[in-house]
Protein backbone atom coordinates (compact mmCIF):
# COMPACT_ATOMS: atom_id res chain seq x y z
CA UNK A 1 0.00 0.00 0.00
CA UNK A 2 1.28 3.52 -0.91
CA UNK A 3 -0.78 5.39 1.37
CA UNK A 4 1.86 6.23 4.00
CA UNK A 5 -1.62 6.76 6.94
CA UNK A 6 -1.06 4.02 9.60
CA UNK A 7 -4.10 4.50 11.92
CA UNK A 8 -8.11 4.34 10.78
CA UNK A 9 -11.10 5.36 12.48
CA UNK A 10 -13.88 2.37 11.69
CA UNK A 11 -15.42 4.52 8.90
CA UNK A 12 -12.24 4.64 6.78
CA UNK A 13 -11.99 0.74 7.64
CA UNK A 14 -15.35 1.01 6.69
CA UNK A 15 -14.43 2.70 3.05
CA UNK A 16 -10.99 0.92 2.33
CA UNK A 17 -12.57 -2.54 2.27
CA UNK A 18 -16.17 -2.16 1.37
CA UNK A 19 -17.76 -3.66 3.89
CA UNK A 20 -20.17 -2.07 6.28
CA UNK A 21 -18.81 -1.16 9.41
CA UNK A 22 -21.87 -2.82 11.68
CA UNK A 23 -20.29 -6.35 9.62
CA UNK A 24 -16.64 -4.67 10.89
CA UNK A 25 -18.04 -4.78 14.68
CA UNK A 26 -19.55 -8.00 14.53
CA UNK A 27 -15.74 -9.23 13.30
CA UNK A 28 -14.54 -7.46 16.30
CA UNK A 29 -17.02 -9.38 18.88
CA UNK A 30 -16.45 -11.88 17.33
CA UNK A 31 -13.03 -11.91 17.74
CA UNK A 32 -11.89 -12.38 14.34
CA UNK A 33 -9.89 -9.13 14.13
CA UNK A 34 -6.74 -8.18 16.30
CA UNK A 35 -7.65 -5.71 19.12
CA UNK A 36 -7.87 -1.94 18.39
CA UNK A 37 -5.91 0.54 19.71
CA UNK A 38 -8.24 3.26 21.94
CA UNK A 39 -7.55 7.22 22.45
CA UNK A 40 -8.27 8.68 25.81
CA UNK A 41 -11.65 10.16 24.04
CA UNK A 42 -12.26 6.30 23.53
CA UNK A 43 -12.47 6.14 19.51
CA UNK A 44 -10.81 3.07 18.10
CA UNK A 45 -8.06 3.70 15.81
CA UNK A 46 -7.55 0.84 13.20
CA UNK A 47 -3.96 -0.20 11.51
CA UNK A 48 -2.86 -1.60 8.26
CA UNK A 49 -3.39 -5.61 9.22
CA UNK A 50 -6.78 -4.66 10.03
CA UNK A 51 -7.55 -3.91 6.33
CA UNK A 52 -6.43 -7.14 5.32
CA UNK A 53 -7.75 -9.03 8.68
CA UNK A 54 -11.11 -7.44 7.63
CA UNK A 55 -10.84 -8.55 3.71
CA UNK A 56 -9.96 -12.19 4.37
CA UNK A 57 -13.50 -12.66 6.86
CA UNK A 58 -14.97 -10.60 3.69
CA UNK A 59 -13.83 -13.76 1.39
CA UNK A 60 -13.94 -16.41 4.09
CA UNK A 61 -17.83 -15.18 4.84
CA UNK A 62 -18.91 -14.25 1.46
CA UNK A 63 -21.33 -17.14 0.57
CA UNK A 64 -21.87 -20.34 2.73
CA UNK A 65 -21.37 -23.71 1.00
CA UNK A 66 -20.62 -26.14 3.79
CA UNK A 67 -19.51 -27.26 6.86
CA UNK A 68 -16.30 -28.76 6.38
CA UNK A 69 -15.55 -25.80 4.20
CA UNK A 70 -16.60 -23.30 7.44
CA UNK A 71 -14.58 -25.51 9.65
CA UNK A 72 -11.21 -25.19 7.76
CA UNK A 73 -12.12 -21.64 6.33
CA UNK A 74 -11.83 -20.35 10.70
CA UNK A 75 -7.81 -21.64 10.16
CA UNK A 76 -7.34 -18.56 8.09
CA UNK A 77 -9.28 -16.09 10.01
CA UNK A 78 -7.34 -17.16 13.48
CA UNK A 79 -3.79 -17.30 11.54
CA UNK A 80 -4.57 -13.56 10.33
CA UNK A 81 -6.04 -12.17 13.64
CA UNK A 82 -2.66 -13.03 15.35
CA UNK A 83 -0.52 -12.43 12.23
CA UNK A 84 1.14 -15.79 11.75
CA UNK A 85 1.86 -15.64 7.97
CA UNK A 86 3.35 -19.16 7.93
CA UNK A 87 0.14 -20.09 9.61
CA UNK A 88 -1.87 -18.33 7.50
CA UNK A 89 0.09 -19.61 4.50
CA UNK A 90 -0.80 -23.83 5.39
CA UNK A 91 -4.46 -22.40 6.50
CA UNK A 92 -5.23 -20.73 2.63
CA UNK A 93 -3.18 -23.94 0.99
CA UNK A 94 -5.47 -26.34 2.98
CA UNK A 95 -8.98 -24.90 2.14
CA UNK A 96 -8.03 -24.21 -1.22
CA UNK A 97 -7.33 -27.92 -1.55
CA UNK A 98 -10.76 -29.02 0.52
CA UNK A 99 -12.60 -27.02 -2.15
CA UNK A 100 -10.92 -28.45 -5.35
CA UNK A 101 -11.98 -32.30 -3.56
CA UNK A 102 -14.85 -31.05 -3.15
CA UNK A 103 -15.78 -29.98 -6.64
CA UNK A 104 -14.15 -33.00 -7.77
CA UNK A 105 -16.91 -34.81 -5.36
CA UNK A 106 -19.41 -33.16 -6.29
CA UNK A 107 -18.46 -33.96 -10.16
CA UNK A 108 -18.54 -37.28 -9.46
CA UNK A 109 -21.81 -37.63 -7.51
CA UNK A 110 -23.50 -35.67 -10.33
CA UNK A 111 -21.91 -37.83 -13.04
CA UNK A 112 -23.23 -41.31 -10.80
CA UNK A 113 -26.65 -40.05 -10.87
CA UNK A 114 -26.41 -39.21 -14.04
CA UNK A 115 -25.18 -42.14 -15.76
CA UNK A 116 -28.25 -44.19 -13.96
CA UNK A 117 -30.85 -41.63 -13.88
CA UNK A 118 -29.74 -39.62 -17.44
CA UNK A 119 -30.38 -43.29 -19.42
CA UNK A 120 -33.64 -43.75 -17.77
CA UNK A 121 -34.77 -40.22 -18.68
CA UNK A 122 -35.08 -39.17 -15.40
CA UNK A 123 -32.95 -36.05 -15.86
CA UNK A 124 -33.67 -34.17 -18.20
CA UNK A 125 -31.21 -30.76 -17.43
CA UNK A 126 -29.44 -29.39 -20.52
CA UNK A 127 -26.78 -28.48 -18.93
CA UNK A 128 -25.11 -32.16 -18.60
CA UNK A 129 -25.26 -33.69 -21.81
CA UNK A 130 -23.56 -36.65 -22.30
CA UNK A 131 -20.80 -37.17 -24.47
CA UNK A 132 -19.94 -40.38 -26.65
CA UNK A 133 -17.89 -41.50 -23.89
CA UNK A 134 -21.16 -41.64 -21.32
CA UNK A 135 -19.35 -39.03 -19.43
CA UNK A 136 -20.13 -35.33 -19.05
CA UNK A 137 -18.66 -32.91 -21.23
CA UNK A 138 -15.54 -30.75 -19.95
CA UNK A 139 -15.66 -32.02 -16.68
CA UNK A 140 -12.64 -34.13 -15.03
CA UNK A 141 -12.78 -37.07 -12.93
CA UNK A 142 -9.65 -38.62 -11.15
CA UNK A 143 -9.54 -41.94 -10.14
CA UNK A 144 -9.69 -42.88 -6.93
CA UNK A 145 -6.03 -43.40 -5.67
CA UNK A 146 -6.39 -47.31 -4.97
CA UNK A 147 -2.66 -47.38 -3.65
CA UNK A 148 -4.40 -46.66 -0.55
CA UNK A 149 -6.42 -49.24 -0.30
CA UNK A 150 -6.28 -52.87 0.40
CA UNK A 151 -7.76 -55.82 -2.15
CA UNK A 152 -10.90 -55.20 -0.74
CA UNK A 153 -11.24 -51.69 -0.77
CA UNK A 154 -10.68 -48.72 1.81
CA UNK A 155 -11.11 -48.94 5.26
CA UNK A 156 -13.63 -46.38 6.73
CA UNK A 157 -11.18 -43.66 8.00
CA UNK A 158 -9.78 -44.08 4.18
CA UNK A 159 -13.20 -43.82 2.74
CA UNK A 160 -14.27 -41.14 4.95
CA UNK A 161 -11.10 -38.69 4.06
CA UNK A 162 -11.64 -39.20 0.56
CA UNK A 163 -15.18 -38.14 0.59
CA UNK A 164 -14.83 -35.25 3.06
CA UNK A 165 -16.67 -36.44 5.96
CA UNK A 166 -16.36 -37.86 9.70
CA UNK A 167 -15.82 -42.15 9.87
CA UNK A 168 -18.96 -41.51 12.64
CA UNK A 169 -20.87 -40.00 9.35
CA UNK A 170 -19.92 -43.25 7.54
CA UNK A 171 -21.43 -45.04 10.42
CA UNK A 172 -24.78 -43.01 10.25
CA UNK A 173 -24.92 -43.82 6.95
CA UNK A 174 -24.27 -47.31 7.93
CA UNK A 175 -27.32 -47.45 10.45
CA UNK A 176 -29.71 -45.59 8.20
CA UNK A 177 -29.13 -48.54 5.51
CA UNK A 178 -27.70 -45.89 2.62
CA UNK A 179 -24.62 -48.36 2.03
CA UNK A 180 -26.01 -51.75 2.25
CA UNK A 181 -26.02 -54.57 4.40
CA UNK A 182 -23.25 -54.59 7.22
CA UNK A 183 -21.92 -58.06 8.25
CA UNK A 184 -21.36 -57.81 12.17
CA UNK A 185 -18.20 -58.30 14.00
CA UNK A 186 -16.81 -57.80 10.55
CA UNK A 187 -14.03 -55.03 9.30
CA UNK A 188 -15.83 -53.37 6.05
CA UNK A 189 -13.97 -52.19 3.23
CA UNK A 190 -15.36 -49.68 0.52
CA UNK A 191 -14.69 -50.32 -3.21
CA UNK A 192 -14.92 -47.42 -5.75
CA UNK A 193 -18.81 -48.29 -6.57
CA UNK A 194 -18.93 -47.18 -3.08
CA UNK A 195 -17.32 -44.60 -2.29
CA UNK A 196 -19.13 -43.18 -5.58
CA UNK A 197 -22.44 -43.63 -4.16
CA UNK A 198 -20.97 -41.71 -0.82
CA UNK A 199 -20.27 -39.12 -3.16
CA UNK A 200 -23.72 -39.18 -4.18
CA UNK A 201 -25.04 -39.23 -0.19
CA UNK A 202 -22.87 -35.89 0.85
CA UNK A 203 -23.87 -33.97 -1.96
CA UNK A 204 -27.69 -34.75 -0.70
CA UNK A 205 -26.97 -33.59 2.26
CA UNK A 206 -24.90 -30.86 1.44
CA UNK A 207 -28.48 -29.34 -0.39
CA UNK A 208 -30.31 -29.35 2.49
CA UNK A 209 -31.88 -32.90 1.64
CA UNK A 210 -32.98 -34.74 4.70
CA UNK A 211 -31.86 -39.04 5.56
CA UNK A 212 -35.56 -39.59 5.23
CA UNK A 213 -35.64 -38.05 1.61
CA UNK A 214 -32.20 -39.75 0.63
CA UNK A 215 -33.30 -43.29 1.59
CA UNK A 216 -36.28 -42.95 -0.58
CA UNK A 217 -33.98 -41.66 -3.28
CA UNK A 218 -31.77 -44.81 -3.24
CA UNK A 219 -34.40 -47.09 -3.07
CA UNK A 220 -36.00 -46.18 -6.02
CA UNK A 221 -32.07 -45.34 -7.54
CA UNK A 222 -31.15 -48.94 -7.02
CA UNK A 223 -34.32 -50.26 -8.48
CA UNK A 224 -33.57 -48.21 -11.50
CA UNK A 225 -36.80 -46.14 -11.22
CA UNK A 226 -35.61 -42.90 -12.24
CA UNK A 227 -39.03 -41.03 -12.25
CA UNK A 228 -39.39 -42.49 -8.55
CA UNK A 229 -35.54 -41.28 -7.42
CA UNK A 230 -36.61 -37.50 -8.38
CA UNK A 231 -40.03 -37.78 -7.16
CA UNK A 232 -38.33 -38.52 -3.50
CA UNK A 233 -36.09 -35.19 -3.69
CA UNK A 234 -38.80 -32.80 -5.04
CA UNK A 235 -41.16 -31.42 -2.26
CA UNK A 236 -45.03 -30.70 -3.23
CA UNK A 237 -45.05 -27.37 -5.06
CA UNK A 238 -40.91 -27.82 -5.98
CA UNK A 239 -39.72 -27.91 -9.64
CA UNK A 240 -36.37 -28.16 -8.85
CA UNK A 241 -34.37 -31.54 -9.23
CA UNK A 242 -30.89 -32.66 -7.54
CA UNK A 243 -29.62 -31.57 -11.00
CA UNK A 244 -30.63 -28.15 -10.98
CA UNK A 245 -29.51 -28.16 -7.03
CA UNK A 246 -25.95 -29.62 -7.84
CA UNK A 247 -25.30 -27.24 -10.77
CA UNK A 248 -26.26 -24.18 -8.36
CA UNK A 249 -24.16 -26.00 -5.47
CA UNK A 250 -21.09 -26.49 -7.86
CA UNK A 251 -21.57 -23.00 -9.47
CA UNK A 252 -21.48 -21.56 -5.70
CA UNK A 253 -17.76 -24.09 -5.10
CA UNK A 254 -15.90 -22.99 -8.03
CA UNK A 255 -16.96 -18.95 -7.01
CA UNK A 256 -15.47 -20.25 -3.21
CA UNK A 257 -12.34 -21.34 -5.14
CA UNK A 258 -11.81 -17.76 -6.77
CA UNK A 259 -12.20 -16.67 -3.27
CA UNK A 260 -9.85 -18.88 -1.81
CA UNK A 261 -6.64 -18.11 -4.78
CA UNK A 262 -7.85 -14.32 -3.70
CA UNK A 263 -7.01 -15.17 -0.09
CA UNK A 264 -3.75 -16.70 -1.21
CA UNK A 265 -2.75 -13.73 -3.24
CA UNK A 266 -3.10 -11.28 0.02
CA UNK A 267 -0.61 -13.35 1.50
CA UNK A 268 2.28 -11.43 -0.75
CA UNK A 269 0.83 -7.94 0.27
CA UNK A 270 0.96 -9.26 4.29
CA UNK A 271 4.21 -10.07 3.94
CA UNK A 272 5.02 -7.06 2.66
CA UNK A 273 3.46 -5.22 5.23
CA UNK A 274 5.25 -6.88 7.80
CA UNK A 275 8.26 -6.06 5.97
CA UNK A 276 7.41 -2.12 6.55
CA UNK A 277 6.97 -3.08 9.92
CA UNK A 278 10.42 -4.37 10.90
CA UNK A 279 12.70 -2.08 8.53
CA UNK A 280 9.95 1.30 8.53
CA UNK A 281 8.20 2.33 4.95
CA UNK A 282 11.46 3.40 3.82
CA UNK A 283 12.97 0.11 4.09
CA UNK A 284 15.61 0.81 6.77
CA UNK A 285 15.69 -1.23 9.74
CA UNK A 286 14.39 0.63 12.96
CA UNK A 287 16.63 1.19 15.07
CA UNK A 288 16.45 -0.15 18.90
CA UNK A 289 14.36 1.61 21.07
CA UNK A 290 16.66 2.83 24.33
CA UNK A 291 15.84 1.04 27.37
CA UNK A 292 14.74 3.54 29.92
């Protein structure tokens, strides 16, 4: 930053990072920001870190997409409020990489149901169309990385970190019947038709879909009754099918990931900030303070 002024009131905050300065104080009780200084008349007098402390919750809360993403996203928010760049530097390299798994996910959940659904004309959303290779069209799906994984499969803390979820979420999943019959007293692996059909159960939940709904989704999914499968997700006086809901969910992931490469770029500016604050904005090291 050129601007050689060091100290803000919460108005010029306010103005330098567009965002409204009743959002700035709810950061501040929050405890998301760094404390403010105070003058003896009691004003609060912002510096330079706030700007950028204030610009990263602006990115970090800009549009909710999930839980996990929330969870990780507070890494970069704590890392900036006590100025740990290193820290902040993992934090922004970590949810950048929980977003790109989780549009890869989401991909693949969409291209499962679409592959069974799509053939039985249950879908019928313009946006997917199928290409020669029964895929969808400019989208990318990576294998699963089997080197993990035993013969059988992956064991549940495997399957769980590859899908993005809890192994206790695994279990639910388990108990509400969504991934077949468990033998007892028996360690379970999860093959790739699987974990696929995981896939398919977060991004359910992830749009607001309830276990109720999702069971009567996969019933009538694994009988191959496509009209059925949507039927379950629509509500009385809906028109809008998991298709339309995923495309708006990954539309809403690959806008987070923008965010997150912004929240990677302030990193530089931080650092050069901190740089002014150890050699002064002319570049010169400051010189030791005399011990009284």
């Amino acid at each position: 930053m050129e601007d050689t002024k060091t100290a803000f009131r919460i108005g010029e905050l306010s103005t330098l990072t567009n965002v409204k300065t009743g959002t700035i104080r709810f950061y501040e009780k929050s405890g998301f920001l760094s404390p403010a200084k105070r003058l003896s008349n009691g004003y609060r007098m912002f510096e330079k870190k706030h700007i950028y402390q204030v610009r990263i919750c602006s990115l970090v809360f800009g549009g909710f997409v999930n839980k996990r993403l929330r969870k990780i996203s507070m890494g970069l928010i704590f890392a900036a409020r006590e100025w740990d760049l290193g820290g902040y530097q993992t934090a922004a390299a970590d949810y950048l990489r929980a977003i790109e798994e989780d549009i890869a996910g989401t991909r693949r959940a969409v291209k499962t149901v679409w592959e069974r659904m799509g053939a039985a004309g249950g879908i019928k959303d313009k946006g997917y169309e199928s290409n020669q290779d029964g895929g969808l069209e400019e989208k990318e799906y990576s294998s699963y990385p089997m080197e993990q994984a035993k013969e059988e499969g992956y064991t549940k803390k495997q399957a769980a970190a590859l899908v993005g979820v809890t192994p206790e979420a695994v279990r639910n999943w388990e108990r509400n019947g969504l991934l077949g019959q468990v033998t007892a007293y028996k360690k379970r692996y999860y093959p790739p038709h699987t974990m696929e059909r995981m896939h398919v159960i977060r991004l359910l939940l992830d749009n607001g879909y309830s276990m109720m709904a999702i069971k009567s989704f996969f019933a009538a999914f694994d009988a191959e009754d496509a009209e059925g499968a949507v039927c379950s997700l629509t509500n009385p006086g809906e028109s809008e099918t998991l298709i339309y809901r995923a495309d708006r969910y990954l539309e809403t992931l690959l806008l987070t990931r923008k965010k997150a490469e912004e929240l990677l770029r302030l990193l530089n500016e931080m650092r050069a900030l901190g740089e002014q604050d150890e050699y002064g904005d002319c570049g010169v090291e400051k010189s030791p303070q005399p011990v009284s």
